[in-house]
Structures are given as C-alpha cells and as structure tokens.
Protein backbone atom coordinates (compact mmCIF):
# COMPACT_ATOMS: atom_id res chain seq x y z
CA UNK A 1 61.30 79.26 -1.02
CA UNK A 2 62.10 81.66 1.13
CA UNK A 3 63.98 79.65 3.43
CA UNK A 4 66.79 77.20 2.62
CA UNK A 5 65.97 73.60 3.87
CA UNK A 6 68.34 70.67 3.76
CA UNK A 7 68.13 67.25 5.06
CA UNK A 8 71.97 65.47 4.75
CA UNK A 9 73.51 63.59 7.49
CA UNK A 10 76.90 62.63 7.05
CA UNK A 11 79.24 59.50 8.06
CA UNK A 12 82.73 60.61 8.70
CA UNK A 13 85.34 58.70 9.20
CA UNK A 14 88.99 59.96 10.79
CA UNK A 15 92.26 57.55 12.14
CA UNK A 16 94.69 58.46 14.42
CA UNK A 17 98.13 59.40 13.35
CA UNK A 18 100.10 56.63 11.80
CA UNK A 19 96.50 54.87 12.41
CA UNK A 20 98.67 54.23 15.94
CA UNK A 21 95.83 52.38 18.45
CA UNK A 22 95.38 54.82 20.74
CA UNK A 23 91.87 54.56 21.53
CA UNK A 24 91.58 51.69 23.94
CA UNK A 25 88.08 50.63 25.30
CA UNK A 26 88.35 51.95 28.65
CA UNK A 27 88.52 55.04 27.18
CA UNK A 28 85.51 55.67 25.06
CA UNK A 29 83.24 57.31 26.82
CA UNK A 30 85.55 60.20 27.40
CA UNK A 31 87.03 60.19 23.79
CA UNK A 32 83.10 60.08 22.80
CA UNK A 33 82.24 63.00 25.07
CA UNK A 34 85.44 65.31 24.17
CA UNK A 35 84.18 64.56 20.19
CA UNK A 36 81.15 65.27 21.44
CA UNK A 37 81.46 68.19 22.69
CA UNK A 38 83.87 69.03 19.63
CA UNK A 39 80.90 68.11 17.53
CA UNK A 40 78.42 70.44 19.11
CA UNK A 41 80.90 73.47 19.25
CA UNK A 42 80.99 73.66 15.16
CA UNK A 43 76.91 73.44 15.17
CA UNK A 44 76.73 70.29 14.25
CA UNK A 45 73.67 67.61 14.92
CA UNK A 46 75.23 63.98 16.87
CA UNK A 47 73.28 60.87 15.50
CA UNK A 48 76.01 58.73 16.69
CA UNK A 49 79.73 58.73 17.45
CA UNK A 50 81.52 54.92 17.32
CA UNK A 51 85.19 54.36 17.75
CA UNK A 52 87.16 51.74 17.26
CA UNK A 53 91.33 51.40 18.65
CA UNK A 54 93.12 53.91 15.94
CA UNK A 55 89.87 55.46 14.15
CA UNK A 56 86.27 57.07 14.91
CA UNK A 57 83.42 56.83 13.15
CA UNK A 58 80.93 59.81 13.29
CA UNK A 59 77.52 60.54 11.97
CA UNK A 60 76.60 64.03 12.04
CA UNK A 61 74.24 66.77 10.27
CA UNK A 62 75.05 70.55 9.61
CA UNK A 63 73.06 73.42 9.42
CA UNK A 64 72.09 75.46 6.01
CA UNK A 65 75.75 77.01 5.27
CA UNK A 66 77.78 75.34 7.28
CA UNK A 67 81.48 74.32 5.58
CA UNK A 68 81.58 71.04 5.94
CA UNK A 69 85.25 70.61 5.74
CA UNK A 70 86.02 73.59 7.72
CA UNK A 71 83.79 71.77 10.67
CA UNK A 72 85.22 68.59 10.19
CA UNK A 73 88.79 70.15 10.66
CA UNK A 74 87.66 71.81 13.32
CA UNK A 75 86.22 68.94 15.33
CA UNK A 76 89.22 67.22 14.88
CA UNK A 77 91.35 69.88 16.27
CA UNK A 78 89.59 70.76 19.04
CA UNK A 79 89.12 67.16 19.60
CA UNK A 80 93.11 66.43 19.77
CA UNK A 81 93.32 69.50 21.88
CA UNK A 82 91.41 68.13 24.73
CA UNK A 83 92.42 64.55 24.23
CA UNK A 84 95.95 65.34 24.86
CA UNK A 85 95.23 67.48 27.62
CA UNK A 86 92.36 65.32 29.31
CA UNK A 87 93.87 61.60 29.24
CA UNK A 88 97.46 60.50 30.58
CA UNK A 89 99.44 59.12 27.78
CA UNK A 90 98.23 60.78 25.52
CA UNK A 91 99.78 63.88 25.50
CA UNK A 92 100.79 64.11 21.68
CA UNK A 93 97.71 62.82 20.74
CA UNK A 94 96.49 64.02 16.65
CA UNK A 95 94.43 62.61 14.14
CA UNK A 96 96.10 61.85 10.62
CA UNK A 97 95.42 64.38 8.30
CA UNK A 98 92.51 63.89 6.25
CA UNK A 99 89.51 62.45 6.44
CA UNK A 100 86.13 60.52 4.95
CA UNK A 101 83.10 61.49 4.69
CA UNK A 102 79.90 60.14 2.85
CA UNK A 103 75.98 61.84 2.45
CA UNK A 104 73.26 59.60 4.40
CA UNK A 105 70.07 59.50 2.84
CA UNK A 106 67.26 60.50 5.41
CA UNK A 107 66.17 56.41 5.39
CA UNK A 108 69.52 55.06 5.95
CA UNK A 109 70.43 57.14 9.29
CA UNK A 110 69.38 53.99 11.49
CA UNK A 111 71.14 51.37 9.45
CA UNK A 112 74.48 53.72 9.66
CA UNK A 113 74.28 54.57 13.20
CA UNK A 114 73.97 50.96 14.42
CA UNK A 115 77.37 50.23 12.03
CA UNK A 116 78.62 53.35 13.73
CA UNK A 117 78.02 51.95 17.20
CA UNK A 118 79.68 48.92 15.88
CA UNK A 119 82.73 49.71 15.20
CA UNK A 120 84.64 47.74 17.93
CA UNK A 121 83.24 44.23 17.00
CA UNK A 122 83.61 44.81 13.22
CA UNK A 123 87.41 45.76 14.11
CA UNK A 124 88.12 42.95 16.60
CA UNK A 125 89.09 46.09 19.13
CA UNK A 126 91.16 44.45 22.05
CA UNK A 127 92.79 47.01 23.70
C-alpha cells in the first residue's frame, strides 16, 4: 500500500487532581468546548466528549502517526490551561497525572459514545 490507513478510535478516560469534583453541571458545556477545542488542536477526530463531577470521558481518533500519548498529554494541558484561566474558581485547576485509554473497534463507536454521553447518570453527578 502506498498509503498508511488506520481505523482506531479511542476512549480515554482522565480525573481531576485528587479526583477533587470540580466539574459541576453548570459547567459542561464550556469544560466540553475548552476540551474540545484542546482536542482539535493535537489533530485529533471528536466522536464524543462526556464528563462527569471529578473525571471526563473522551472518545477520539488520530491521524496515521500521531503519538498518542504525546496528544493525550497535550489535550490535557492545554485543557487545564484554559480551564483555569476561563472559569472563576478554578484557577488551579489540573488533571491528575495519568490517564486511560482503550482501542474502539469501528462497530462499537455508537455503543461507547452513548456511555460517554452518560457519564453523569452512571456517576449520580449532583453538583
């Protein structure tokens, strides 16, 4: 082949520091947006981004050559950057170190997003 051709998506999941609950509901769509946008920056695809009070869940695809953990660091730096700059409160805002991340088969993207999206009700999120 003379082109390289992948089809991975990727669940990836990431907590707060000290898992602290930071992420109430009234602020998801701009958490959501500033990951986003974080997302985007490192070339990466956005099925679906779900959050829940002290984590996020995120299902993304890369490019051909893309290091995954490189772009996965960097969304979550950039992403703490402009959280702590963006929302009051939150101004020493970080994500714990580390992170998880699993391969989606192709077939299973729908099934994942919708647990994505579901993050709050599976957590009992009442912030």
């Amino acid at each position: 082949m003379k082109r390289s051709y992948t089809e991975l998506a990727y669940h990836v999941v990431f907590a707060t520091k000290h898992r602290q609950r930071l992420i109430p509901v009234r602020l998801d769509t701009v958490v959501r947006d500033i990951l986003y946008k974080a997302c985007l920056a490192v070339g990466a695809h956005v099925y679906e981004i779900g959050l829940a009070d002290d984590h996020a869940h995120l299902l993304l695809s890369f490019p051909v050559g893309i290091d995954i953990p490189r772009a996965v660091g960097r969304i979550k730096g950039r992403s703490s950057f402009y959280i702590s700059r963006s929302i009051d409160g939150l101004e020493n805002f970080s994500w714990q170190t580390g992170y998880g991340i699993l391969t989606v088969s192709p077939s299973a993207i729908p099934r994942v997003a919708r647990y994505v999206l579901t993050q709050r009700q599976r957590h009992g999120s009442e912030l």
